[in-house]
Protein backbone atom coordinates (compact mmCIF):
# COMPACT_ATOMS: atom_id res chain seq x y z
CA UNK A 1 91.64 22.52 113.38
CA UNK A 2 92.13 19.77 110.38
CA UNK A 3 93.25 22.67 107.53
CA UNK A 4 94.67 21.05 104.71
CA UNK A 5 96.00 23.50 101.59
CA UNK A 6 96.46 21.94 98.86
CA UNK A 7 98.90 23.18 95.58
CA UNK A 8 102.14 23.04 94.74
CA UNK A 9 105.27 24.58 96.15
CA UNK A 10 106.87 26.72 93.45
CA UNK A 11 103.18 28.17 92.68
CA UNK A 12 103.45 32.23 93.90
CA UNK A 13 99.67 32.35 95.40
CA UNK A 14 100.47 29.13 97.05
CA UNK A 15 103.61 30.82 98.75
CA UNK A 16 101.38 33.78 99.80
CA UNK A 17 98.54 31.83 100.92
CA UNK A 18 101.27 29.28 103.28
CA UNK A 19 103.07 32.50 104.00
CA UNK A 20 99.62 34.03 105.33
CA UNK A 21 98.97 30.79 107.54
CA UNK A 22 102.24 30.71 109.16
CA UNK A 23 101.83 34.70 110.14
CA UNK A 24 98.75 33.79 111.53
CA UNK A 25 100.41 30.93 113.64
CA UNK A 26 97.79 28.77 112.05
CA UNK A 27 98.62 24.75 111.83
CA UNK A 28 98.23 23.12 108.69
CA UNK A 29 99.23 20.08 106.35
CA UNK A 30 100.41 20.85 102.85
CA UNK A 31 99.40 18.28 99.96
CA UNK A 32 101.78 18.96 96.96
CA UNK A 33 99.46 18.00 93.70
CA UNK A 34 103.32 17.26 92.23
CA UNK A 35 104.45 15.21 94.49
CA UNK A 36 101.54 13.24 96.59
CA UNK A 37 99.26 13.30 92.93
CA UNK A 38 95.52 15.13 92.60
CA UNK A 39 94.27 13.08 96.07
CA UNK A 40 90.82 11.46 95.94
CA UNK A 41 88.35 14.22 97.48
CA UNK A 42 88.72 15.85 94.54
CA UNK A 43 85.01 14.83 94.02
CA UNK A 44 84.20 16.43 97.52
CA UNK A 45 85.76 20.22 95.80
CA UNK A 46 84.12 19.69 92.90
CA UNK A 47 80.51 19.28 94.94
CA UNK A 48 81.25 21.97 97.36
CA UNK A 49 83.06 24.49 94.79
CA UNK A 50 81.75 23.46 91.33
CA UNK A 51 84.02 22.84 88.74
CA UNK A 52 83.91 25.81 87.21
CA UNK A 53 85.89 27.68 90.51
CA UNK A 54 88.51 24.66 89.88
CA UNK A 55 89.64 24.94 86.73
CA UNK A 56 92.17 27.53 86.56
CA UNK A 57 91.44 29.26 82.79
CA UNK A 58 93.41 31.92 83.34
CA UNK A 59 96.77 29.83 83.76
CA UNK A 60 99.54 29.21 81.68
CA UNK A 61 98.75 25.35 81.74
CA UNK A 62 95.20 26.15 80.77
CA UNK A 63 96.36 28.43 77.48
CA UNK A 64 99.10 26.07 76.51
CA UNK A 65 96.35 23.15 76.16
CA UNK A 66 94.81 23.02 72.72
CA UNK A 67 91.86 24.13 71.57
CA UNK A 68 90.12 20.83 71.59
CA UNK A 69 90.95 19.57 74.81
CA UNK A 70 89.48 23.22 76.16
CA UNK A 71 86.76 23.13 74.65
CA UNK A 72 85.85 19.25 76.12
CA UNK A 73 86.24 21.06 79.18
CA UNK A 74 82.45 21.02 79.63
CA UNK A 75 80.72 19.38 83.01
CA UNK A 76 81.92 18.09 86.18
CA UNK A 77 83.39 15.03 84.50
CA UNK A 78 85.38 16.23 81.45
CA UNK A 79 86.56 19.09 83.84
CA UNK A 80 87.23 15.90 86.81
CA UNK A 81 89.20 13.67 84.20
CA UNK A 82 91.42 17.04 83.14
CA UNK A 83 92.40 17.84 86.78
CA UNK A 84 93.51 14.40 87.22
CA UNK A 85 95.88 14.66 84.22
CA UNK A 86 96.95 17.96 84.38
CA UNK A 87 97.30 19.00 88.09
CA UNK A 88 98.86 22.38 87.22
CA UNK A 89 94.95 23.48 86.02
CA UNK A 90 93.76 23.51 89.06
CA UNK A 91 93.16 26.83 91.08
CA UNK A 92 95.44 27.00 93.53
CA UNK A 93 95.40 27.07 96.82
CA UNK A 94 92.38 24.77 97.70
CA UNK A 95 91.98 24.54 101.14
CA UNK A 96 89.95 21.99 103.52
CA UNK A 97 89.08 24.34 106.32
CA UNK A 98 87.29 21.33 107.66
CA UNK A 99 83.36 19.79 108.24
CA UNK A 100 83.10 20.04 104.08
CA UNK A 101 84.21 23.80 103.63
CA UNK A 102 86.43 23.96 101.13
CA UNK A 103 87.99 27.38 98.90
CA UNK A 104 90.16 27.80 95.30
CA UNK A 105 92.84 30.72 95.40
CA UNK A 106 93.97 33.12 97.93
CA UNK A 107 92.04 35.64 99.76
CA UNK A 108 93.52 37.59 102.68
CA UNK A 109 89.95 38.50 104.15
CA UNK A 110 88.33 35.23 103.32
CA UNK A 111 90.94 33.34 104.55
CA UNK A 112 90.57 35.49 107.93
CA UNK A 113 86.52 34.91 107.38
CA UNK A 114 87.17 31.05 107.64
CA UNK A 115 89.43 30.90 110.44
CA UNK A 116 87.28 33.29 112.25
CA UNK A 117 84.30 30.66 111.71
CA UNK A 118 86.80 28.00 112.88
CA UNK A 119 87.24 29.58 116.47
């Protein structure tokens, strides 16, 4: 299986979500948005989750943006060109489960749903 979670370390659903894997004795390679930058299939997440499920609004880099630069926040391509200079905005975990499926955050049962589909 080519799983791929992406995030970055310190981030507490990230820890879960790696935490979950390992339990599960499932393989995986970790992409750290901090360390190894926003990597280019960004565009591939953004067509298979829509940038809406990306853009983490709920986050503390989110509310410490101003009110301008959320409210350009708008479409695919404002949202794009936001994730790519603020990496901390972005939902974390995403995770390539493979053959284009692709999720933001972390879910116990639909983690379980994927690797299920995987087998």
């Amino acid at each position: 299986m080519a799983l791929t979670l992406y995030g970055i370390p310190n981030c507490d659903t990230v820890k879960k979500a790696r935490a979950w894997l390992t339990a599960q004795g499932v393989e995986y390679r970790f992409h750290d948005f901090k360390r190894d930058g926003v990597p280019t299939d960004i565009d591939a997440w953004i067509g298979a989750l829509g940038w809406e499920a990306l853009v983490n609004r709920a986050g503390t880099t989110w509310r410490k943006l101003d009110d301008a630069t959320r409210a350009g926040v708008a479409d695919a391509s404002s949202a794009r060109a936001l994730m790519l200079a603020q990496p901390s905005v972005i939902k974390r975990p995403v995770v390539h489960w493979g053959a284009g499926h692709y999720t933001a955050g972390f879910d116990a049962s639909r983690f379980a749903a994927h690797l299920a589909q995987q087998t």
